[in-house]
PDB file of N, CA and C in Angstrom:
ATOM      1  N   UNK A   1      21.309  16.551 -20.261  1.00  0.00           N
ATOM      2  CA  UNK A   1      20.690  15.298 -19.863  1.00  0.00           C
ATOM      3  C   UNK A   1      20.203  15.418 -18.421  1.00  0.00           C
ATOM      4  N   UNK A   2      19.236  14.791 -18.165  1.00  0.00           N
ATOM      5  CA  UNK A   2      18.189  14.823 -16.773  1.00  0.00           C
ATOM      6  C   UNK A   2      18.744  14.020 -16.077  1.00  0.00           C
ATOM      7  N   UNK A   3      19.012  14.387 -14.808  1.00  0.00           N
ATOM      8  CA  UNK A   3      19.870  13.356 -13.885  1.00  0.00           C
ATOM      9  C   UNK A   3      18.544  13.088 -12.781  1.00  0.00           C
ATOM     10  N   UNK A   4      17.620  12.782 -13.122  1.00  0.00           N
ATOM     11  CA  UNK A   4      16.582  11.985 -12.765  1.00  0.00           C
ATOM     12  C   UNK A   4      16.125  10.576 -13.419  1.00  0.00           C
ATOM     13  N   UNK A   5      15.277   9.786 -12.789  1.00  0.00           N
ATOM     14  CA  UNK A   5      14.793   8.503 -13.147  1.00  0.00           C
ATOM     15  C   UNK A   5      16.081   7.646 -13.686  1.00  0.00           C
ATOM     16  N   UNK A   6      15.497   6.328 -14.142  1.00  0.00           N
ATOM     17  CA  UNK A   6      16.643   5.334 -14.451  1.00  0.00           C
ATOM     18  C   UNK A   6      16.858   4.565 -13.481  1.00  0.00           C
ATOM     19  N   UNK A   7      18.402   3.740 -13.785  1.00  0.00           N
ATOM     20  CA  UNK A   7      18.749   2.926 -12.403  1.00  0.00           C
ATOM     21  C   UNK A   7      19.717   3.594 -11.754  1.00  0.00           C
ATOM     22  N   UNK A   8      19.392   3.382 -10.312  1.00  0.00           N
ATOM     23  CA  UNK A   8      19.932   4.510  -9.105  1.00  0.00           C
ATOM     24  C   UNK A   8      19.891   3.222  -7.850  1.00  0.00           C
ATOM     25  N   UNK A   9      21.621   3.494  -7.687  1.00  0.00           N
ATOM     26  CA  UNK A   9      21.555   3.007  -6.194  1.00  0.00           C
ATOM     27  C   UNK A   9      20.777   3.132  -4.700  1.00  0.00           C
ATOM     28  N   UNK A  10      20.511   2.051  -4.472  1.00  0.00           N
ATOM     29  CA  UNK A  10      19.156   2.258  -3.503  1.00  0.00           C
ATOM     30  C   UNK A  10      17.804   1.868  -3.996  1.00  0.00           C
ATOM     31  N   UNK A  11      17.584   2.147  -5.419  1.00  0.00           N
ATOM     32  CA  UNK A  11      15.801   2.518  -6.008  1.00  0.00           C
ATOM     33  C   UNK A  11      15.368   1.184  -5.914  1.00  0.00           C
ATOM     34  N   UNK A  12      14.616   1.021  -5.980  1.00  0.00           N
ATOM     35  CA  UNK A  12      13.269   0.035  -6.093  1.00  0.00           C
ATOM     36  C   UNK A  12      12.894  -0.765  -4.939  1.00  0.00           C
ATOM     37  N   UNK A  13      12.467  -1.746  -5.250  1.00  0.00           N
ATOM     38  CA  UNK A  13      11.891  -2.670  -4.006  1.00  0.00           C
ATOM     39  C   UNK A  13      13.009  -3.207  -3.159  1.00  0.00           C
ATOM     40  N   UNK A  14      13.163  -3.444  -2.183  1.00  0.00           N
ATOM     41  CA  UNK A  14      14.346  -4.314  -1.256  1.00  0.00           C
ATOM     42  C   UNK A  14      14.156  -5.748  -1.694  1.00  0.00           C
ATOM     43  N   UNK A  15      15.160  -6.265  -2.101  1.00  0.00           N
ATOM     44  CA  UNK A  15      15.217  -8.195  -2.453  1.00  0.00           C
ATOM     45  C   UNK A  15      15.011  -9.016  -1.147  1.00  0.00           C
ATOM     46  N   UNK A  16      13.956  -9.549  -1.861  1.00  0.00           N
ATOM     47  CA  UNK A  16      13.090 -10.826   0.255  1.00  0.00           C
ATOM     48  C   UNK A  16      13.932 -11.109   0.944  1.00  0.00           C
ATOM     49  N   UNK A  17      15.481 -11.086   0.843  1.00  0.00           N
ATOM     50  CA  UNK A  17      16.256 -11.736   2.077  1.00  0.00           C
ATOM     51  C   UNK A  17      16.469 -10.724   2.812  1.00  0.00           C
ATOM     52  N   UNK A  18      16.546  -9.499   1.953  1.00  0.00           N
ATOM     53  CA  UNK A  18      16.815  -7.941   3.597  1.00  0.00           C
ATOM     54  C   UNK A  18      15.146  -7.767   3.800  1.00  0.00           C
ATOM     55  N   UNK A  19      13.988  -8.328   3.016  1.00  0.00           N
ATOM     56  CA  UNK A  19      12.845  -8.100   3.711  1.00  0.00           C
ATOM     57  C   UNK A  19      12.499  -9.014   4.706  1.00  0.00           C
ATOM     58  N   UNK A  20      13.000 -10.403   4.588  1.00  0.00           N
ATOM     59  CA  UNK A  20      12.661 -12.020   5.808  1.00  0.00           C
ATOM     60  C   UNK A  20      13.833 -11.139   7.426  1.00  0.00           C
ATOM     61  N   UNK A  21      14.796 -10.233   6.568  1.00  0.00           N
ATOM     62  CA  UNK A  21      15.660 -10.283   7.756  1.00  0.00           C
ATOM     63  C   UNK A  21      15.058  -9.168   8.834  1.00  0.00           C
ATOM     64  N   UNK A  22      14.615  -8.397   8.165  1.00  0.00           N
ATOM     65  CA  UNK A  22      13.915  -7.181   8.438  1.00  0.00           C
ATOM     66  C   UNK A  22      12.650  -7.464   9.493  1.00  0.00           C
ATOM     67  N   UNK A  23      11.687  -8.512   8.845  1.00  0.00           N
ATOM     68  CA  UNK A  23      10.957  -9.072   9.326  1.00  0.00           C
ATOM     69  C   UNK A  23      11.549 -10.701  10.879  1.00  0.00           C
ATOM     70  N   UNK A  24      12.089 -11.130  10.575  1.00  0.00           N
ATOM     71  CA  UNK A  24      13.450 -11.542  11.506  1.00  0.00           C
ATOM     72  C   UNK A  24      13.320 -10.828  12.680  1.00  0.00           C
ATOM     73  N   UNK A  25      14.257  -9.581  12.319  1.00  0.00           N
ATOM     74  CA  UNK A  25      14.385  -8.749  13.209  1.00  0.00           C
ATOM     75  C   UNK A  25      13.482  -7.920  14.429  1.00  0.00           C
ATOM     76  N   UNK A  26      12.528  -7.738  13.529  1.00  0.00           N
ATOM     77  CA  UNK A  26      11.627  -7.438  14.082  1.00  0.00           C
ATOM     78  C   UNK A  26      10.526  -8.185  15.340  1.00  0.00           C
ATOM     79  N   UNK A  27      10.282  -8.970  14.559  1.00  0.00           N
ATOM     80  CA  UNK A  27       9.891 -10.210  15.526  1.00  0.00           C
ATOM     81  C   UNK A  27      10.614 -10.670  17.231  1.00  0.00           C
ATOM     82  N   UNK A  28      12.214 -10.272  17.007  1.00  0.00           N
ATOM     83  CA  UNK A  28      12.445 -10.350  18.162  1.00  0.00           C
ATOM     84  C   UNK A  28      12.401  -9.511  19.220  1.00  0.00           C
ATOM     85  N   UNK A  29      11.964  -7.961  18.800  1.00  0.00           N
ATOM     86  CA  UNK A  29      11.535  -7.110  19.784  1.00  0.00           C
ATOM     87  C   UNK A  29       9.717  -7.004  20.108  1.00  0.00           C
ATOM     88  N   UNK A  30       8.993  -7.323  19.055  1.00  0.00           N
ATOM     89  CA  UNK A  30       7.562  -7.192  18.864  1.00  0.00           C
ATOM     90  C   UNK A  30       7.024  -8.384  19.320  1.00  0.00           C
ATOM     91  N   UNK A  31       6.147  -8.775  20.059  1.00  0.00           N
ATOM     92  CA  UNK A  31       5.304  -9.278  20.350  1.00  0.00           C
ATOM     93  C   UNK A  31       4.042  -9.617  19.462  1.00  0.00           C
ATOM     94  N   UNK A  32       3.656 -10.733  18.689  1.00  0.00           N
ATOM     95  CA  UNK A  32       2.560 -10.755  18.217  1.00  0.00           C
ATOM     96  C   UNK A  32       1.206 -10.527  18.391  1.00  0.00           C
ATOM     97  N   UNK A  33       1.234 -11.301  19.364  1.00  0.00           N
ATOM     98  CA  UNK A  33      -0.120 -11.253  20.689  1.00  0.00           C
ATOM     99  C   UNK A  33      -0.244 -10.135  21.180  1.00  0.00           C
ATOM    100  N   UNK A  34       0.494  -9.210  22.025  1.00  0.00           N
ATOM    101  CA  UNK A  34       0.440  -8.130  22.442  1.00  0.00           C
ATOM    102  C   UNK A  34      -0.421  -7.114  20.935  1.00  0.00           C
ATOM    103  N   UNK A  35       0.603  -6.879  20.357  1.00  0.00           N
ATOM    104  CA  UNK A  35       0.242  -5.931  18.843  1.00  0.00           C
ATOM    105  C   UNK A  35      -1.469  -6.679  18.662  1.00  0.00           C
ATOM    106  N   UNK A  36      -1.687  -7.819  18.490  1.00  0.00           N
ATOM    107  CA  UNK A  36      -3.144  -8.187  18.271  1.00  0.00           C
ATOM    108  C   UNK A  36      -4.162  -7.994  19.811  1.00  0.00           C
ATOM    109  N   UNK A  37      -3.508  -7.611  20.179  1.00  0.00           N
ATOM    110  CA  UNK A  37      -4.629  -7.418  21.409  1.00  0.00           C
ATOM    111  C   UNK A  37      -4.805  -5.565  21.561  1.00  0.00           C
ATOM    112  N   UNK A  38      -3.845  -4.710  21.545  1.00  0.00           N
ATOM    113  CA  UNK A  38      -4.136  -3.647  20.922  1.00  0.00           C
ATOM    114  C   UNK A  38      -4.649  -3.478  19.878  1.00  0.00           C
ATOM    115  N   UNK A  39      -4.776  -3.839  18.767  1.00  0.00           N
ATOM    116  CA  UNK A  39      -5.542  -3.979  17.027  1.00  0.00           C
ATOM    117  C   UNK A  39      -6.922  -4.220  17.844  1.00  0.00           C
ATOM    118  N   UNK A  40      -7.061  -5.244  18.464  1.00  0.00           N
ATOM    119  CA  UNK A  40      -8.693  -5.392  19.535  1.00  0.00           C
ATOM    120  C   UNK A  40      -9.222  -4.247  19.808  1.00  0.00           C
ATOM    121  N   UNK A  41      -8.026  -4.011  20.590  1.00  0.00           N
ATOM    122  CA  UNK A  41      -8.910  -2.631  21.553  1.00  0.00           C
ATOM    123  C   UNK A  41      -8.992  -1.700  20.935  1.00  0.00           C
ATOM    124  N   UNK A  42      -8.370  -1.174  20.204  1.00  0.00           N
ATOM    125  CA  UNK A  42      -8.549   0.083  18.700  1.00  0.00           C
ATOM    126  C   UNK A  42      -9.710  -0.057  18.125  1.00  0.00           C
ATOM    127  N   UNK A  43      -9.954  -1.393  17.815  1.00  0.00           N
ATOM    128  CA  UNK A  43     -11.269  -1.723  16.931  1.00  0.00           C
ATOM    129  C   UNK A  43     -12.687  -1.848  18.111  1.00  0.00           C
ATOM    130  N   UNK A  44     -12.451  -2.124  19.016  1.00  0.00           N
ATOM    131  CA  UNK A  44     -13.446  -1.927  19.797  1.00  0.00           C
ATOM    132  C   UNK A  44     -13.882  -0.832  19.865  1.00  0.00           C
ATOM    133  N   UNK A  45     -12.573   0.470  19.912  1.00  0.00           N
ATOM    134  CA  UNK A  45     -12.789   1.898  20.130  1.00  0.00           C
ATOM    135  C   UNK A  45     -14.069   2.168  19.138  1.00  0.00           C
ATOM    136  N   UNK A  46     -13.397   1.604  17.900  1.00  0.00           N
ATOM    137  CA  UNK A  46     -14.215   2.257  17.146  1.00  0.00           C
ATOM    138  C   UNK A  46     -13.141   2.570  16.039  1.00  0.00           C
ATOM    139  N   UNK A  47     -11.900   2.708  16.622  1.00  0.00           N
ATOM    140  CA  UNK A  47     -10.967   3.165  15.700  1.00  0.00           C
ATOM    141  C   UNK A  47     -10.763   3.108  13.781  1.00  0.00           C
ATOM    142  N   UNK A  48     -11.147   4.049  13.203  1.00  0.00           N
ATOM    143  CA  UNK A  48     -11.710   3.720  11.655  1.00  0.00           C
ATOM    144  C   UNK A  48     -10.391   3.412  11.018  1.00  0.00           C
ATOM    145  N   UNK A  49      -9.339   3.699  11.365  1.00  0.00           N
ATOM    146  CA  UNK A  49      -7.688   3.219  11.253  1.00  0.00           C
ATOM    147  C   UNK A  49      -7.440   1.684  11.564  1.00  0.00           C
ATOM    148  N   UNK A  50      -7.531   1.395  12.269  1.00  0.00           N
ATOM    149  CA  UNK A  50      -7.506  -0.220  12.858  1.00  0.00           C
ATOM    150  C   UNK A  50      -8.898  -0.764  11.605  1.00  0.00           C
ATOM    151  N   UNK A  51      -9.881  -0.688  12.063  1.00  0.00           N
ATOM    152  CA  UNK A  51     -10.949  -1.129  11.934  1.00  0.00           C
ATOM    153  C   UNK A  51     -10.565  -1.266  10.177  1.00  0.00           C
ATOM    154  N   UNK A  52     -10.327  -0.387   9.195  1.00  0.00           N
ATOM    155  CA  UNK A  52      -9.782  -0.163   7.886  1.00  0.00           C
ATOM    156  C   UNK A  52      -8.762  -1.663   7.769  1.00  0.00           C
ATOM    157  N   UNK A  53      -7.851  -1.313   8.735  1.00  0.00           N
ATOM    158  CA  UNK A  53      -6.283  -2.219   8.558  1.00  0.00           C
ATOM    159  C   UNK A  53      -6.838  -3.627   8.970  1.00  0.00           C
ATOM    160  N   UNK A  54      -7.958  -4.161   9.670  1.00  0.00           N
ATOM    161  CA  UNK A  54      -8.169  -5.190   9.709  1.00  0.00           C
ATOM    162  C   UNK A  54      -9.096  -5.940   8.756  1.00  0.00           C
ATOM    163  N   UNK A  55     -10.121  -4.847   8.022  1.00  0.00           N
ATOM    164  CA  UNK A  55     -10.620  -5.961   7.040  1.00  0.00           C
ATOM    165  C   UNK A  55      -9.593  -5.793   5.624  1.00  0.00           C
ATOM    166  N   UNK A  56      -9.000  -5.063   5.357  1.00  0.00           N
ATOM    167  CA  UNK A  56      -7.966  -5.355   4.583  1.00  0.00           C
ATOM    168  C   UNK A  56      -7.218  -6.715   4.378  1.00  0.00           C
ATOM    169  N   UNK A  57      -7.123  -6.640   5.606  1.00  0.00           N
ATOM    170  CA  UNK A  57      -6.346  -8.333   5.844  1.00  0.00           C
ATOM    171  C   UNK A  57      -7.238  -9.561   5.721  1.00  0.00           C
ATOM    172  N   UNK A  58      -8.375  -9.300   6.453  1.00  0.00           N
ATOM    173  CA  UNK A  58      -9.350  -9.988   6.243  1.00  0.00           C
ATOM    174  C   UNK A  58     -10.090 -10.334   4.980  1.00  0.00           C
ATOM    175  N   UNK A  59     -10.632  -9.672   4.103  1.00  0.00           N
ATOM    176  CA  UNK A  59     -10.993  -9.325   3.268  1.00  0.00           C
ATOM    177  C   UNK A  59     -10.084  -9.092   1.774  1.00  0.00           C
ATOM    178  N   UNK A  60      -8.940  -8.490   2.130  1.00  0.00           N
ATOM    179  CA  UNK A  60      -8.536  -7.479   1.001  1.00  0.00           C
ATOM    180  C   UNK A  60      -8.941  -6.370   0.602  1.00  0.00           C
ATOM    181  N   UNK A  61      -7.968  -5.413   0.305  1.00  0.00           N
ATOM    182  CA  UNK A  61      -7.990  -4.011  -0.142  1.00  0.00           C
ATOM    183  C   UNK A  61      -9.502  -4.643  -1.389  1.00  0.00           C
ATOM    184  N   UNK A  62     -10.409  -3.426  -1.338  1.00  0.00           N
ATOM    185  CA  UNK A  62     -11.467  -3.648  -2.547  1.00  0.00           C
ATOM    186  C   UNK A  62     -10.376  -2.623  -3.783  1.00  0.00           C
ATOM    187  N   UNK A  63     -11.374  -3.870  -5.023  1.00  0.00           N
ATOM    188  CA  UNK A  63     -10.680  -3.111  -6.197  1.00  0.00           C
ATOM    189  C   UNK A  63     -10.660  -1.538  -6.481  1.00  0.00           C
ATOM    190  N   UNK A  64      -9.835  -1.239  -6.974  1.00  0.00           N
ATOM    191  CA  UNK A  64      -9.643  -0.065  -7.582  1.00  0.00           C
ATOM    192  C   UNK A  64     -10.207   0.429  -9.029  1.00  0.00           C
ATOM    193  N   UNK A  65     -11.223   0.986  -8.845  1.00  0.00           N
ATOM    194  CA  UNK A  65     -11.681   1.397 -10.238  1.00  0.00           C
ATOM    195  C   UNK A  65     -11.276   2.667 -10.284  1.00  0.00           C
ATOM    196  N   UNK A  66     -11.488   3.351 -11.917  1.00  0.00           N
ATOM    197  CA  UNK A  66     -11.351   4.761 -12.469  1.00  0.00           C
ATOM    198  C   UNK A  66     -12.306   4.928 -14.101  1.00  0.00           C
ATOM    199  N   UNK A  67     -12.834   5.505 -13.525  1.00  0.00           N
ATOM    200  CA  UNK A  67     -14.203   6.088 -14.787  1.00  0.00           C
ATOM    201  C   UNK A  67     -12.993   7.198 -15.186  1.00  0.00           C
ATOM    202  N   UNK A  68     -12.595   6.573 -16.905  1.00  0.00           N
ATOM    203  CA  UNK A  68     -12.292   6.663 -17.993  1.00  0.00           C
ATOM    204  C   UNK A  68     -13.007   7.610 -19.035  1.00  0.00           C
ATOM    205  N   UNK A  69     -13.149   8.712 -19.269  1.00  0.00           N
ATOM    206  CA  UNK A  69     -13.911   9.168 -20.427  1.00  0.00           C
ATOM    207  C   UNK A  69     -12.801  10.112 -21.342  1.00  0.00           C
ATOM    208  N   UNK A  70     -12.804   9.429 -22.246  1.00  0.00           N
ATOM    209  CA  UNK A  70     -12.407  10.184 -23.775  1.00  0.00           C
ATOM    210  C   UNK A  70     -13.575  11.126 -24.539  1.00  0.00           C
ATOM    211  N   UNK A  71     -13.107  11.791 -24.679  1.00  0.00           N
ATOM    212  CA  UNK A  71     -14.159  13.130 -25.681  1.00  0.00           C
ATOM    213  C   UNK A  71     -13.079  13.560 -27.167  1.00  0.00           C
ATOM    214  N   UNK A  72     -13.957  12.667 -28.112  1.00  0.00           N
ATOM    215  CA  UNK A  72     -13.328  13.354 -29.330  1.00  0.00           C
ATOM    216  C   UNK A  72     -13.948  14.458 -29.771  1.00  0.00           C
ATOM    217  N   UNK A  73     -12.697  15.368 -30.223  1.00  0.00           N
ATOM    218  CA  UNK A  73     -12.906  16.742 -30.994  1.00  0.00           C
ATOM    219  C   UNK A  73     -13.371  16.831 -32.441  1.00  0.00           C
ATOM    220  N   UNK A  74     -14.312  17.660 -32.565  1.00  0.00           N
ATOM    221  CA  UNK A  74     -14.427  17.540 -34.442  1.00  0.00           C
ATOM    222  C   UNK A  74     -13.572  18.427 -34.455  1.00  0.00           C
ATOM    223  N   UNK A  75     -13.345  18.127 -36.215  1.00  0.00           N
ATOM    224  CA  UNK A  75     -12.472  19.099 -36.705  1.00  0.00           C
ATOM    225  C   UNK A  75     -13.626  20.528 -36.822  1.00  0.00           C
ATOM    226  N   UNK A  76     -12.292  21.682 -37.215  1.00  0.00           N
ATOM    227  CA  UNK A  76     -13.212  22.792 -37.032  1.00  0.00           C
ATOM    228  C   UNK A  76     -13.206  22.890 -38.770  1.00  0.00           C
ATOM    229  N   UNK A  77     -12.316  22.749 -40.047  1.00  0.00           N
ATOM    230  CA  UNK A  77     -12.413  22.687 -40.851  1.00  0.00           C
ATOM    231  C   UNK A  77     -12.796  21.644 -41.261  1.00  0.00           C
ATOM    232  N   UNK A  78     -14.119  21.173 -42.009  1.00  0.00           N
ATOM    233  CA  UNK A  78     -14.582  19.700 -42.527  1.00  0.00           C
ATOM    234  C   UNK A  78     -14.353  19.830 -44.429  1.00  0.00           C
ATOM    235  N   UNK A  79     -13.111  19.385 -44.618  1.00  0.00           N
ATOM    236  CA  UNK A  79     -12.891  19.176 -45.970  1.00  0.00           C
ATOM    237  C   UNK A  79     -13.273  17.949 -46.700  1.00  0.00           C
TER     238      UNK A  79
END
């Protein structure tokens, strides 16, 4: 038996109260204003990293497409 996949302590997403705390936490060392006034000046640069991360937010990530093609096989014997 494969001692991979399944349920495993630790796996999946973190539950919103260690993510609000996380976020909590954070907040009291980070500066909002500051962090948005650098995101400015990045994007002024030119920065295609910033500049990316802000219409994301703005905007939203654009959809995700994938061109799909199936190719059926003939048979090689036709009975």
């Amino acid at each position: 038996m494969s001692k991979h996949g399944g349920k495993r302590t630790g796996a999946g997403r973190k539950n919103k109260a260690d993510e609000l705390l996380l976020i909590e936490q954070l907040d009291k060392h980070i500066d909002r204003d500051v962090v948005i006034q650098k995101l400015r000046a990045l994007v002024d640069q030119g920065d295609f990293k910033a500049i990316q991360l802000y219409m994301n937010y703005l905007y939203g990530k654009p959809k995700e497409t994938r061109e799909v093609k199936i190719e059926t096989e003939k048979p090689i014997i036709d009975l």
